[in-house]
C-alpha atoms as a PDB file:
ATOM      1  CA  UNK A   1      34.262  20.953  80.017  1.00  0.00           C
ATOM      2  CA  UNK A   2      36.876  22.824  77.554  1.00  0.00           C
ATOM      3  CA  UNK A   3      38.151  19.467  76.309  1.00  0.00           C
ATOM      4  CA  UNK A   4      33.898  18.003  75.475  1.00  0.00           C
ATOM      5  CA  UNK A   5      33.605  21.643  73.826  1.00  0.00           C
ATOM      6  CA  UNK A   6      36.701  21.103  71.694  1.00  0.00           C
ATOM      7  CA  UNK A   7      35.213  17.865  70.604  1.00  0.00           C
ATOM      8  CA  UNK A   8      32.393  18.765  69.337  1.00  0.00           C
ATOM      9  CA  UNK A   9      33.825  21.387  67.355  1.00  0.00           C
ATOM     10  CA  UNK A  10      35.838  18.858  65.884  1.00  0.00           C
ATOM     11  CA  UNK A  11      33.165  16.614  64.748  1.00  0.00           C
ATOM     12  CA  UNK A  12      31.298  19.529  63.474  1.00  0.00           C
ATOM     13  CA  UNK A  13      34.221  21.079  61.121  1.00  0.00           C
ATOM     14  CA  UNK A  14      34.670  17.105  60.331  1.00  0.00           C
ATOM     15  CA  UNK A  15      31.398  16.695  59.470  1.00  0.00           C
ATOM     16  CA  UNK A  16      31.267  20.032  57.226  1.00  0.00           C
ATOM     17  CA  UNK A  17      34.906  18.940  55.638  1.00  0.00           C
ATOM     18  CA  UNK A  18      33.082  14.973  54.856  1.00  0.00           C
ATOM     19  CA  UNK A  19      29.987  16.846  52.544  1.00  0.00           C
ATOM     20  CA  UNK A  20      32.326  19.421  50.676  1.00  0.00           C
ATOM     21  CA  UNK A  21      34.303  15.880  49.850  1.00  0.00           C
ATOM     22  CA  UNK A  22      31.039  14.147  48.780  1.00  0.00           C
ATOM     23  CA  UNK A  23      30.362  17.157  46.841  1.00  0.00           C
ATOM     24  CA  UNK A  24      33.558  17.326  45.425  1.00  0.00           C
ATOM     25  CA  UNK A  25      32.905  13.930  44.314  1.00  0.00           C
ATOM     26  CA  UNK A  26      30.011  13.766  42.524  1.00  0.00           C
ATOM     27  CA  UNK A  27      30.740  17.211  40.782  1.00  0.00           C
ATOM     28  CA  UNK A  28      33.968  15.454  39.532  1.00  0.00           C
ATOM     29  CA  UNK A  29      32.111  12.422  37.978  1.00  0.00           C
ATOM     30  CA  UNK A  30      29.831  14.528  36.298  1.00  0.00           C
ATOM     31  CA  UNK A  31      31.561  17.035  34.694  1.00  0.00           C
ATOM     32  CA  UNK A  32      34.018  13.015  33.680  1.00  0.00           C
ATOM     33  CA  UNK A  33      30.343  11.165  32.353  1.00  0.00           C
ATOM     34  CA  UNK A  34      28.850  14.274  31.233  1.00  0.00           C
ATOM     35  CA  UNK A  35      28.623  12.536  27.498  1.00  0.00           C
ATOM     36  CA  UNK A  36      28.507   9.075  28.408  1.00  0.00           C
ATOM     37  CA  UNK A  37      25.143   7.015  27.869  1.00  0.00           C
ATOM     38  CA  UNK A  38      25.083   7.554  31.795  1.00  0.00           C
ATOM     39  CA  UNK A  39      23.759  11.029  31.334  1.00  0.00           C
ATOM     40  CA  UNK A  40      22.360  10.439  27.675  1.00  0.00           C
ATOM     41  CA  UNK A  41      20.693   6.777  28.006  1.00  0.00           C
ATOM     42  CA  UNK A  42      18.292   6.685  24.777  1.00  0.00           C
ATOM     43  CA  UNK A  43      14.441   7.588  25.395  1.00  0.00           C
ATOM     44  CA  UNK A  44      11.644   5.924  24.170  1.00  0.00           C
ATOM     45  CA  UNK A  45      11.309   9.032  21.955  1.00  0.00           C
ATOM     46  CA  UNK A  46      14.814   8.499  20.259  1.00  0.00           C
ATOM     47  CA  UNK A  47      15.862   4.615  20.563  1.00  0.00           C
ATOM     48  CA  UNK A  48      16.178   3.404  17.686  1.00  0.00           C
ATOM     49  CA  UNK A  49      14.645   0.211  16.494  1.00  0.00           C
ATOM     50  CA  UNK A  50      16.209  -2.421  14.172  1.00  0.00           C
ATOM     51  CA  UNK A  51      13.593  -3.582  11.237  1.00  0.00           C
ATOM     52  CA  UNK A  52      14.756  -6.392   9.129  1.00  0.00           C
ATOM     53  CA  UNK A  53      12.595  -6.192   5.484  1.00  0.00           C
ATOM     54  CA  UNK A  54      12.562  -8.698   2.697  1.00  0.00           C
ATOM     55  CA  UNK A  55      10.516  -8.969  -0.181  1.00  0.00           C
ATOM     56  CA  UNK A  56       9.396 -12.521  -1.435  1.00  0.00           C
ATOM     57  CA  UNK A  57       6.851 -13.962  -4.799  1.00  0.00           C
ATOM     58  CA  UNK A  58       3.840 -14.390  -2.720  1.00  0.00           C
ATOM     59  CA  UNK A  59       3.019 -17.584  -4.139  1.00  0.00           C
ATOM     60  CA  UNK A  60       6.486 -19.214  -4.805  1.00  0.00           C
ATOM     61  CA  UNK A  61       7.965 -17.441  -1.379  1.00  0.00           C
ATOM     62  CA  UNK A  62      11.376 -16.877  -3.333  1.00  0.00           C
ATOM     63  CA  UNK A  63      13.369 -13.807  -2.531  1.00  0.00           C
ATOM     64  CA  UNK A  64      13.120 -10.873  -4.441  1.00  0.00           C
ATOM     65  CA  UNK A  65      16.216  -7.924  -5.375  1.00  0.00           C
ATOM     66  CA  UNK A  66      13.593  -4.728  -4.586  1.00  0.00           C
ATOM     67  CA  UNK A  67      13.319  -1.269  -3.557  1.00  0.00           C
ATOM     68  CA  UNK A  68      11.575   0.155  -0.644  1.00  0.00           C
ATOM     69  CA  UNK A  69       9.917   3.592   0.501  1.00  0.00           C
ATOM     70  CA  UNK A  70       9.038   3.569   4.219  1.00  0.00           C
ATOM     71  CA  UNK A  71       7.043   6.792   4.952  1.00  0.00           C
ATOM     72  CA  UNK A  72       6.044   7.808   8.388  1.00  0.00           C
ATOM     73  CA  UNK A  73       7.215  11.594  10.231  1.00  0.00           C
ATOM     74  CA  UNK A  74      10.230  10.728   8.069  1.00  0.00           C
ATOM     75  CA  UNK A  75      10.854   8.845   4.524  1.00  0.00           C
ATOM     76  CA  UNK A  76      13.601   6.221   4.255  1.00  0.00           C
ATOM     77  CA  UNK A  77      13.982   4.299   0.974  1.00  0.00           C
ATOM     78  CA  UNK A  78      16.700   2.400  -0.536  1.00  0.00           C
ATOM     79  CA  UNK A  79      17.005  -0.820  -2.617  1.00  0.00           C
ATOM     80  CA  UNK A  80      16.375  -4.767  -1.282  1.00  0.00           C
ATOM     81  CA  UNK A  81      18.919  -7.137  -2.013  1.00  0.00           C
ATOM     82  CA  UNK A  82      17.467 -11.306  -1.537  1.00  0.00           C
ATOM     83  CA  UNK A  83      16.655 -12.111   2.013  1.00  0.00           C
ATOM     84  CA  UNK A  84      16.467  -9.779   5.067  1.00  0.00           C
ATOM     85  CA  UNK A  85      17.982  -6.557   4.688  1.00  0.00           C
ATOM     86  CA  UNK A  86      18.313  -4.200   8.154  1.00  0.00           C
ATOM     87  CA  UNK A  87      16.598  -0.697   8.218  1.00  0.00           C
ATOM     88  CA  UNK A  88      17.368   1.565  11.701  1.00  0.00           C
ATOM     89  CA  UNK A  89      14.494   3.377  12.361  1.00  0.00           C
ATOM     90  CA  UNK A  90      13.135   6.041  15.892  1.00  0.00           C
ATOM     91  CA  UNK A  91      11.518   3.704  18.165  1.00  0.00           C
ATOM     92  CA  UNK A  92       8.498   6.306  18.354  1.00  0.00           C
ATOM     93  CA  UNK A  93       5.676   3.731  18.776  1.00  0.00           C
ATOM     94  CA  UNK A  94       3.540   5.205  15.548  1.00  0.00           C
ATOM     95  CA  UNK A  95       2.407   3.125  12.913  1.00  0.00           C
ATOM     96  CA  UNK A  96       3.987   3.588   9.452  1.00  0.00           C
ATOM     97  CA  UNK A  97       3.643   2.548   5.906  1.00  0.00           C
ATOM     98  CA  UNK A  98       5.991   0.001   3.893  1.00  0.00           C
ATOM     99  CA  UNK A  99       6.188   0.200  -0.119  1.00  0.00           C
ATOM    100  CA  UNK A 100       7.658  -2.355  -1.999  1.00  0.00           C
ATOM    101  CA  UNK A 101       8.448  -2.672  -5.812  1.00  0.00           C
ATOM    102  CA  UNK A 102      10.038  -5.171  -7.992  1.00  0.00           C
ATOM    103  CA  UNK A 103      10.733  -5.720 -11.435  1.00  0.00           C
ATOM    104  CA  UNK A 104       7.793  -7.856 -13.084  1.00  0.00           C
ATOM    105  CA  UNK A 105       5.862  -7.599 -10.025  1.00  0.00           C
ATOM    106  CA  UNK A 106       2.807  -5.320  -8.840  1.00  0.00           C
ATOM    107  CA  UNK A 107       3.933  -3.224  -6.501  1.00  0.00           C
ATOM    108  CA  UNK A 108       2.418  -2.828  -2.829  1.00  0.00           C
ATOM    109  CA  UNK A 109       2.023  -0.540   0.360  1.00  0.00           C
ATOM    110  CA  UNK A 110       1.471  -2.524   3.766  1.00  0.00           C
ATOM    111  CA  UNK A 111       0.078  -1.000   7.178  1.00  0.00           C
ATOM    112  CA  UNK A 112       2.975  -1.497  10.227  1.00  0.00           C
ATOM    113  CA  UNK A 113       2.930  -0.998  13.734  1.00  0.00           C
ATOM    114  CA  UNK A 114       5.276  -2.763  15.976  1.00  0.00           C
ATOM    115  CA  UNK A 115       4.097  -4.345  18.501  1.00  0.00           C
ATOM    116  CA  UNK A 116       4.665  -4.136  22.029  1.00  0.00           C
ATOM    117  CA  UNK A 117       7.072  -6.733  22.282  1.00  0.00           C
ATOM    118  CA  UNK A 118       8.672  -5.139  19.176  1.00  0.00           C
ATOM    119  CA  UNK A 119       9.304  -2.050  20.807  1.00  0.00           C
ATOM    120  CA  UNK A 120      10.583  -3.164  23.982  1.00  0.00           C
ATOM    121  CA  UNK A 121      13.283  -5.488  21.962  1.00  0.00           C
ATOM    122  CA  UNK A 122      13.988  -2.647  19.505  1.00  0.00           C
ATOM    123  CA  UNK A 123      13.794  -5.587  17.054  1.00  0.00           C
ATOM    124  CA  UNK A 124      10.969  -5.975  14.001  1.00  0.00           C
ATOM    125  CA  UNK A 125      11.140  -7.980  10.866  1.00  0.00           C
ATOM    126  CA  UNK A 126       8.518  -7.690   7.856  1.00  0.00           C
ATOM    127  CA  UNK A 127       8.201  -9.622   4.758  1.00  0.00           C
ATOM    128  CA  UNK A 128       6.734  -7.601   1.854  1.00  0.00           C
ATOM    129  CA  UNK A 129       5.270 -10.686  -0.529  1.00  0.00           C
ATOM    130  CA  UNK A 130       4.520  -9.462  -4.308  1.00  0.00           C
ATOM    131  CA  UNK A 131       2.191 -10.813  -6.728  1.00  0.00           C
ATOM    132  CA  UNK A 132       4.021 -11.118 -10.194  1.00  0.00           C
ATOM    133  CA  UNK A 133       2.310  -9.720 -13.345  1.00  0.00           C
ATOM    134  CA  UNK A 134       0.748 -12.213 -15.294  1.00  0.00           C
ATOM    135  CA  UNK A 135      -1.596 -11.751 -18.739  1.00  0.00           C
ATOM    136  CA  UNK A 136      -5.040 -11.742 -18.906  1.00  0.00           C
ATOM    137  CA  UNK A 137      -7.527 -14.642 -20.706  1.00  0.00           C
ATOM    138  CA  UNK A 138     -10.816 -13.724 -22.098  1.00  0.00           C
ATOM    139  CA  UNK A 139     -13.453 -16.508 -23.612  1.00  0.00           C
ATOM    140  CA  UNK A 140     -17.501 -15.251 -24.492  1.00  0.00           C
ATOM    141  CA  UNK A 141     -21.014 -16.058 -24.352  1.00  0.00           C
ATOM    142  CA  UNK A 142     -23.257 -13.953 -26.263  1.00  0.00           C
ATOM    143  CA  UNK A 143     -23.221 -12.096 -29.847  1.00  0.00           C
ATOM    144  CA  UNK A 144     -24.382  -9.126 -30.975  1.00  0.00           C
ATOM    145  CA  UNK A 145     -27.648 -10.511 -33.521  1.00  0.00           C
ATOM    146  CA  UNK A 146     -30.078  -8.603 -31.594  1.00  0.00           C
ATOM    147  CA  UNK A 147     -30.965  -5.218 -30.578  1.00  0.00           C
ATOM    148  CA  UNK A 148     -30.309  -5.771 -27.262  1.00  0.00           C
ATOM    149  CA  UNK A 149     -27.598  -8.210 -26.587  1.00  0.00           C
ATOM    150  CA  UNK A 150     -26.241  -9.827 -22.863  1.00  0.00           C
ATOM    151  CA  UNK A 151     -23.202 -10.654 -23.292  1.00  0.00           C
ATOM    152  CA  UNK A 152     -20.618 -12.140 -20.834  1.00  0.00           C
ATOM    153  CA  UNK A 153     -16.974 -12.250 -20.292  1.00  0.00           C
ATOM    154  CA  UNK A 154     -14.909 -14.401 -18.341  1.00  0.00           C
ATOM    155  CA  UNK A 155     -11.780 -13.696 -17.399  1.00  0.00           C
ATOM    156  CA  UNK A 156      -8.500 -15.793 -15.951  1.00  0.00           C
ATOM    157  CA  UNK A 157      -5.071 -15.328 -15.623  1.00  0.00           C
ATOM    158  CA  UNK A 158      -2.049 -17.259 -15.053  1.00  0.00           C
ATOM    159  CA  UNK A 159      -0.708 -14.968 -12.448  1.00  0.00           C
ATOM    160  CA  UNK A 160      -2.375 -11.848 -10.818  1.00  0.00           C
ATOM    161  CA  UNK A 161      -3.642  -9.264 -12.459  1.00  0.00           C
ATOM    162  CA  UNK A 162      -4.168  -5.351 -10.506  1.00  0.00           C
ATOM    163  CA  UNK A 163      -7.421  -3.629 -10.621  1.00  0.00           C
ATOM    164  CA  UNK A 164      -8.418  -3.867 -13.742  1.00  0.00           C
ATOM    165  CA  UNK A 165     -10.099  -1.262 -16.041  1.00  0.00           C
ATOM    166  CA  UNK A 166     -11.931  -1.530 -19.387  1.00  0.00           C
ATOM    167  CA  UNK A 167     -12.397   0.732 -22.258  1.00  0.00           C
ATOM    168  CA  UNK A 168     -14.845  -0.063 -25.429  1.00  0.00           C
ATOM    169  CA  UNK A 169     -15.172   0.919 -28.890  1.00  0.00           C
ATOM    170  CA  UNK A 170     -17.841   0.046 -31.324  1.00  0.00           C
ATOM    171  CA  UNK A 171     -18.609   0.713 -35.095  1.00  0.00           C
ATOM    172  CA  UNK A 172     -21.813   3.098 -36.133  1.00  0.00           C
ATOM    173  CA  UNK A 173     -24.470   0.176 -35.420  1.00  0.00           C
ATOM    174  CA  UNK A 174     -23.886  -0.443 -32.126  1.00  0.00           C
ATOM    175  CA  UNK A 175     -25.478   1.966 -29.395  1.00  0.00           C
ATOM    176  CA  UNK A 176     -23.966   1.762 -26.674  1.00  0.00           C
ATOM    177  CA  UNK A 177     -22.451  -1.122 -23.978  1.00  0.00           C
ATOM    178  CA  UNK A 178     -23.721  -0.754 -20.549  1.00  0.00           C
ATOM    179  CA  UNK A 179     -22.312  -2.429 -17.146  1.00  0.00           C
ATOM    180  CA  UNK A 180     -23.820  -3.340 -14.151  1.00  0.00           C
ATOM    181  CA  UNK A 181     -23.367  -1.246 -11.068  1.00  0.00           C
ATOM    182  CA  UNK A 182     -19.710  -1.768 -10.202  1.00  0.00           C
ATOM    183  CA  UNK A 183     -19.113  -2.270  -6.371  1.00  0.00           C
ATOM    184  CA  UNK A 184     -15.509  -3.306  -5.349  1.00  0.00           C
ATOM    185  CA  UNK A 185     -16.430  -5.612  -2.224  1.00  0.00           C
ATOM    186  CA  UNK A 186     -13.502  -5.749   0.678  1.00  0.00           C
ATOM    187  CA  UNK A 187     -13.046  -9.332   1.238  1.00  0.00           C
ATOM    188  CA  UNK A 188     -11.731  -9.133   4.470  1.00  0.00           C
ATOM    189  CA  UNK A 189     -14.747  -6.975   6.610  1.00  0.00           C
ATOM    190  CA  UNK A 190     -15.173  -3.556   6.104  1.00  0.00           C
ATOM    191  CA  UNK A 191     -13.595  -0.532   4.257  1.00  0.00           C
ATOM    192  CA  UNK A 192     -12.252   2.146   6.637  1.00  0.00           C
ATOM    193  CA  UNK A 193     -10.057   5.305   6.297  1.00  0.00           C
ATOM    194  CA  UNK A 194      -8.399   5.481   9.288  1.00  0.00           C
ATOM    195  CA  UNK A 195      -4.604   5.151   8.422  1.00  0.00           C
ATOM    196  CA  UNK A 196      -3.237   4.862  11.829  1.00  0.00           C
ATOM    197  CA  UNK A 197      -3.435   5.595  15.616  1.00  0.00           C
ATOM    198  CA  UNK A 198      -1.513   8.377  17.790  1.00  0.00           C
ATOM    199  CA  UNK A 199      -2.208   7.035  21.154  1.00  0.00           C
ATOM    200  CA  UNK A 200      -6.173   6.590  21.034  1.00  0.00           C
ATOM    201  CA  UNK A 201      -6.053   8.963  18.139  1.00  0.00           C
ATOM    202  CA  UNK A 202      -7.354   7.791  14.446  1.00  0.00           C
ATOM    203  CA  UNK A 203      -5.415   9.660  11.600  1.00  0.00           C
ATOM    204  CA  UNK A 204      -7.904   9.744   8.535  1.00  0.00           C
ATOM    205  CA  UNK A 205      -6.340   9.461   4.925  1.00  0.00           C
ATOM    206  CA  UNK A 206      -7.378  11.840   2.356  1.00  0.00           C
ATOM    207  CA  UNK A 207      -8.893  12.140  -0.852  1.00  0.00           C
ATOM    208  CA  UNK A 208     -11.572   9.408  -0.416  1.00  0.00           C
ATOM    209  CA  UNK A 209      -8.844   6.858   0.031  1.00  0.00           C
ATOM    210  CA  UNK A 210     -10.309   3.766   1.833  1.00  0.00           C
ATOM    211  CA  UNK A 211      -8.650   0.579   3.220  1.00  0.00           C
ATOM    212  CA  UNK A 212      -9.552  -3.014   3.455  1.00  0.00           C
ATOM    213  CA  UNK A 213      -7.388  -4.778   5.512  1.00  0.00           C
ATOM    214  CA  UNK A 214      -3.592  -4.446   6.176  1.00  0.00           C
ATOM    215  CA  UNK A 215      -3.396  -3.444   1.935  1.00  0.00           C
ATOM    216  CA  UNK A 216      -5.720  -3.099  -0.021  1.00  0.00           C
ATOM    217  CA  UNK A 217      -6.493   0.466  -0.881  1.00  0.00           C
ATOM    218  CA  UNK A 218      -9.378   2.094  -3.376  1.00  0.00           C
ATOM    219  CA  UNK A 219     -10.409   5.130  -3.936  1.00  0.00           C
ATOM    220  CA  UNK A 220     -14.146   5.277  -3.442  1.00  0.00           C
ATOM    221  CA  UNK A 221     -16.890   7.667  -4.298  1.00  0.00           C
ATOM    222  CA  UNK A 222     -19.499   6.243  -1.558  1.00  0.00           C
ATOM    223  CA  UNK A 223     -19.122   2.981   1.107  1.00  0.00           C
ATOM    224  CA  UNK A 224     -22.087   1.276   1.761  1.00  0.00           C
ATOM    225  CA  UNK A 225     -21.324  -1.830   3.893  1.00  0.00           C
ATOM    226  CA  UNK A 226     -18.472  -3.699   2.643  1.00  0.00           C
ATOM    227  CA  UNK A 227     -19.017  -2.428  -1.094  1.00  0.00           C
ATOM    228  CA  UNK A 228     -16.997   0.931  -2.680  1.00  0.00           C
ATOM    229  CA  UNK A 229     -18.414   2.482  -5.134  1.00  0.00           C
ATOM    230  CA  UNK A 230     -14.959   3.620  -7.074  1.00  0.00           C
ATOM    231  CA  UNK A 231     -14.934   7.243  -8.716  1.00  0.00           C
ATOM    232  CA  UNK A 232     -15.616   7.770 -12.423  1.00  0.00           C
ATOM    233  CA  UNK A 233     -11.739   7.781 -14.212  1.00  0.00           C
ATOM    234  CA  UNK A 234     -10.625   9.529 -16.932  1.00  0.00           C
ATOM    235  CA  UNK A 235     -10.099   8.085 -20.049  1.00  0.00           C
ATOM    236  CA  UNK A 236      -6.416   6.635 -19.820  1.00  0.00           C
ATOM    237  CA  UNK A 237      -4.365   8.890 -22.653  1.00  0.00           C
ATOM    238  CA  UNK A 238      -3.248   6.487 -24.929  1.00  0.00           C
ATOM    239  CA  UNK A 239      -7.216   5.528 -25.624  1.00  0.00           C
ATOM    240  CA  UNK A 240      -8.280   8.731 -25.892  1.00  0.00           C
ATOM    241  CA  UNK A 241     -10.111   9.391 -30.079  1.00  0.00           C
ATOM    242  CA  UNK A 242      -9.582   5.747 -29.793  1.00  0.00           C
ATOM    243  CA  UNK A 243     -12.211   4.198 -27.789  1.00  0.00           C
ATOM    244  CA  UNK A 244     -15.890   5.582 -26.959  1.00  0.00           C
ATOM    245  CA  UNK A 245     -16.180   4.542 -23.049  1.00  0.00           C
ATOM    246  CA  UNK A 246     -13.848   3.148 -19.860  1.00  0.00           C
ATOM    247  CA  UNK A 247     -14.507   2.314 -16.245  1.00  0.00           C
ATOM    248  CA  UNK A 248     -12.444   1.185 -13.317  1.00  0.00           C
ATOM    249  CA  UNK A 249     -13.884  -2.274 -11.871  1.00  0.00           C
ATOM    250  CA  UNK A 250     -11.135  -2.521  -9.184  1.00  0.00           C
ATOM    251  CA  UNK A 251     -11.410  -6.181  -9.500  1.00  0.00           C
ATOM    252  CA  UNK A 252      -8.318  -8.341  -9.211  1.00  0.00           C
ATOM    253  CA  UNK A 253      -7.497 -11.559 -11.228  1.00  0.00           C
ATOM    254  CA  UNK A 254      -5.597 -14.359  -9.410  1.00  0.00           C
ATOM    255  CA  UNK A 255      -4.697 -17.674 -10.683  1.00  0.00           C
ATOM    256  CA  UNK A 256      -7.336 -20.836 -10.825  1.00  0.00           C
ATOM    257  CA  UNK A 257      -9.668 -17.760 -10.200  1.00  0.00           C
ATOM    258  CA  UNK A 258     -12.750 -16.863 -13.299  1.00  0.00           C
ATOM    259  CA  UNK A 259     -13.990 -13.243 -13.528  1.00  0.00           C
ATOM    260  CA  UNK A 260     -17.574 -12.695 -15.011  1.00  0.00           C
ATOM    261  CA  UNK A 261     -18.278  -9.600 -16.437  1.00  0.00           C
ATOM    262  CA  UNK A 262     -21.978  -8.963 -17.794  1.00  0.00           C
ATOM    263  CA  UNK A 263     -22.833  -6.522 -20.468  1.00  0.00           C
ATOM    264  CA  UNK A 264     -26.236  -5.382 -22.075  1.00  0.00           C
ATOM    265  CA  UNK A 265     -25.216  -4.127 -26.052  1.00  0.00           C
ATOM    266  CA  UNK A 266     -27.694  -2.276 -27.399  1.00  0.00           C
ATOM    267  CA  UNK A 267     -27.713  -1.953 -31.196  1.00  0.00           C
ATOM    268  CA  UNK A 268     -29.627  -0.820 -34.005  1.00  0.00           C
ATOM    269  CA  UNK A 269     -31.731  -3.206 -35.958  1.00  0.00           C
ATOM    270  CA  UNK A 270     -29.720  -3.633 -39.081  1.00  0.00           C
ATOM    271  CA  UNK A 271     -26.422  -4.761 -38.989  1.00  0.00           C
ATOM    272  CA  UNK A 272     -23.577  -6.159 -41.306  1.00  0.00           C
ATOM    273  CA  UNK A 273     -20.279  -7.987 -41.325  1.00  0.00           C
ATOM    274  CA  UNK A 274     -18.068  -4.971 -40.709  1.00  0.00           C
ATOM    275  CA  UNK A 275     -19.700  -4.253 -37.045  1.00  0.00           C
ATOM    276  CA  UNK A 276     -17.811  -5.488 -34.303  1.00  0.00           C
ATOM    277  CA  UNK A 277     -17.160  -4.441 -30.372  1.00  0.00           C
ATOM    278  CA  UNK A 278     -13.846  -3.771 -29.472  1.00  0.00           C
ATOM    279  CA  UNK A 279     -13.127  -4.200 -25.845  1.00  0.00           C
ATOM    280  CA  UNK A 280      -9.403  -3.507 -24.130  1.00  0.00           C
ATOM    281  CA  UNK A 281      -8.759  -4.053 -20.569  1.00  0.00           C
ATOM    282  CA  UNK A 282      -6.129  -2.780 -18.683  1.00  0.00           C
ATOM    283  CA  UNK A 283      -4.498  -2.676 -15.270  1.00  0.00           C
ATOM    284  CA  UNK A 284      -3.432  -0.393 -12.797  1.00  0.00           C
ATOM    285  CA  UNK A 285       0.179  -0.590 -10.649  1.00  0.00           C
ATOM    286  CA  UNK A 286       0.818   1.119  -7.125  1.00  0.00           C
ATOM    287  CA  UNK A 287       3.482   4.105  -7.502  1.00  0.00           C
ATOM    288  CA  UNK A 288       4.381   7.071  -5.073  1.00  0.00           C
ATOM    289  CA  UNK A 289       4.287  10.367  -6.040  1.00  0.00           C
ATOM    290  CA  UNK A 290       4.270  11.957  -3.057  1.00  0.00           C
ATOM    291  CA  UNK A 291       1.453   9.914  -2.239  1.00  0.00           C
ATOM    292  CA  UNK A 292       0.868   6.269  -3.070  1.00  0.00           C
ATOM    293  CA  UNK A 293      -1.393   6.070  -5.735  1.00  0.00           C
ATOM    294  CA  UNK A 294      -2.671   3.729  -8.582  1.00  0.00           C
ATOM    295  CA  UNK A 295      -1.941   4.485 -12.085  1.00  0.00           C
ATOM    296  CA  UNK A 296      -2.049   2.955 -15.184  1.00  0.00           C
ATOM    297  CA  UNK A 297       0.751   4.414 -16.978  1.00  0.00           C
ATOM    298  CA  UNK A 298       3.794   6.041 -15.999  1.00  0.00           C
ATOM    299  CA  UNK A 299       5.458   9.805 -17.458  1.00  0.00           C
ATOM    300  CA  UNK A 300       2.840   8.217 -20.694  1.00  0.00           C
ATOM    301  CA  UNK A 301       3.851   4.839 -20.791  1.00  0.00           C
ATOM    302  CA  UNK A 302       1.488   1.807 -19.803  1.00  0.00           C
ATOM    303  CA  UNK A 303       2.803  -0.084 -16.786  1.00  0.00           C
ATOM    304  CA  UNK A 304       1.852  -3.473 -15.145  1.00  0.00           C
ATOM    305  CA  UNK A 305       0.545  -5.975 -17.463  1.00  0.00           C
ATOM    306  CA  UNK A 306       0.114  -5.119 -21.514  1.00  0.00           C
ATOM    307  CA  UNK A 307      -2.940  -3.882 -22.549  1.00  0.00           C
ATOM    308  CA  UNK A 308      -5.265  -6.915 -23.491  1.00  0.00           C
ATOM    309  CA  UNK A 309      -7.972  -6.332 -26.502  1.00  0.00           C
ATOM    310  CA  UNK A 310     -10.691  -8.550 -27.163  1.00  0.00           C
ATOM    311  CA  UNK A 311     -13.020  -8.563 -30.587  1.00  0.00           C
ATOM    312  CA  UNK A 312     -16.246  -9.797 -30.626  1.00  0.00           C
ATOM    313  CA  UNK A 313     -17.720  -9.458 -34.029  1.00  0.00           C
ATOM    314  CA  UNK A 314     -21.167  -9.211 -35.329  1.00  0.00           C
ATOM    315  CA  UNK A 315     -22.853 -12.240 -37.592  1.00  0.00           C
END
């Protein structure tokens, strides 16, 4: 009976010496891996994700040297040299915006969010493609011999040209030069101003900015179906004492494409050799200042394509 009691005490203080070993243990490789990627394996919150960027001539698909602005919770932006270039960014799973600029080329902002294979790979690539600047053609139909003159412009160019704007001036005899409504259509479906998603959340962009597509961004007064109605603009600087009148038509040239822009002149009823209609276009380039907005000059200087001015001449 002594000996069976003895025994059992035994296995009992055994027992009690095998956890305070086990515990010994694992305390030991703890305090060992306490900084190891055991304890500190990356979350989805902070894994990072690799994004490989490039920026090509959309139409010959050559490589471009650029720089880049990528602007979500954080800003990262650095310069491009040709071909794929890697960028580390958080894994977070929010959608962010890519800017892209290049010397002789418009510049652009794309839409991104990785996808879900994307984020479980921690591996993206992106290829920013940029229209180069080209110069703008302009041929007539119409004069000025009445009082009330129609009066049409096409325009072509040999590469792209960016949201275009045009200014007038006109000598004593000449009334005024009116323009159709101007509606900036989005080719793709409709215009929205939701930027991104949080989860099932829509972020809204500011400041009447509207989006067609991954891209293509205007800043619109009123949206009525697919159309904008773009805000009124100040008279761009250099044209100001210069030139009576300007608008924004937001329309883009591309190449093998014709523009046809409609006026009504009005006039008075006597005229002579000396009136004419002077009519300028210009462009407008994508730059950040804080935001990304278009602008068509720069610290005072005209950027994108040259200013292109157009006579048309009474008689």
């Amino acid at each position: 009976m002594k000996q069976t009691r003895a025994n059992a005490v035994g296995i009992v203080f055994a027992g009690i010496f095998f956890i305070f070993v086990i515990i010994g243990i694992v305390v030991t490789f703890i305090i060992v891996n306490k900084d190891s990627d055991f304890f500190n394996k990356p979350t989805e919150k902070n894994a990072k994700i690799k994004l490989y960027l490039k920026t090509t001539d959309s139409q010959t698909k050559e490589d471009l040297d650029a720089s880049y602005i990528l602007k979500s919770d954080e800003i990262k932006q650095g310069d491009l040299i040709k071909g794929f270039n890697e960028i580390n960014l958080i894994n977070d799973f929010k959608g962010f915006e890519i800017y892209c600029k290049a010397d002789n080329y418009y510049s652009r902002l794309y839409s991104k969010n990785f996808t879900t294979q994307e984020s479980q790979n921690n591996i993206s690539q992106f290829d920013c493609e940029l229209n180069r600047i080209g110069n703008i053609n302009i041929i007539h139909k119409g004069n000025l011999n009445n009082e009330l003159n129609k009066i049409r412009l096409n325009l072509s160019t040999n590469n792209h040209i960016s949201r275009l704007g045009v200014c007038f001036s006109w000598t004593s005899a000449i009334i005024n030069v009116h323009l159709k409504e101007i509606g900036i259509t989005c080719p793709s479906g409709l215009w929205t101003n939701i930027s991104k998603y949080e989860g099932e959340k829509p972020i809204h962009y500011e400041n009447n900015k509207f989006k067609c597509g991954l891209d293509y961004f205007e800043t619109c007064e009123k949206i009525k179906g697919n159309i904008c109605t773009p805000m009124e603009i100040d008279m761009p600087y250099r044209f100001v004492g210069q030139y009576d009148s300007c608008y924004y038509l937001g329309k883009s040239l591309i190449p093998g494409e014709i523009y046809e822009l409609p006026l009504e002149v009005q006039t008075l009823e006597y005229k002579n050799n000396l009136d004419y209609l002077k009519i300028t276009f210009f462009d407008n380039d994508l730059v950040h200042e804080g935001d990304f907005i278009y602008k068509d000059n720069l610290n005072g200087e005209d950027i994108g394509a040259e200013d292109t001015t157009y006579v048309i001449e009474y008689g």
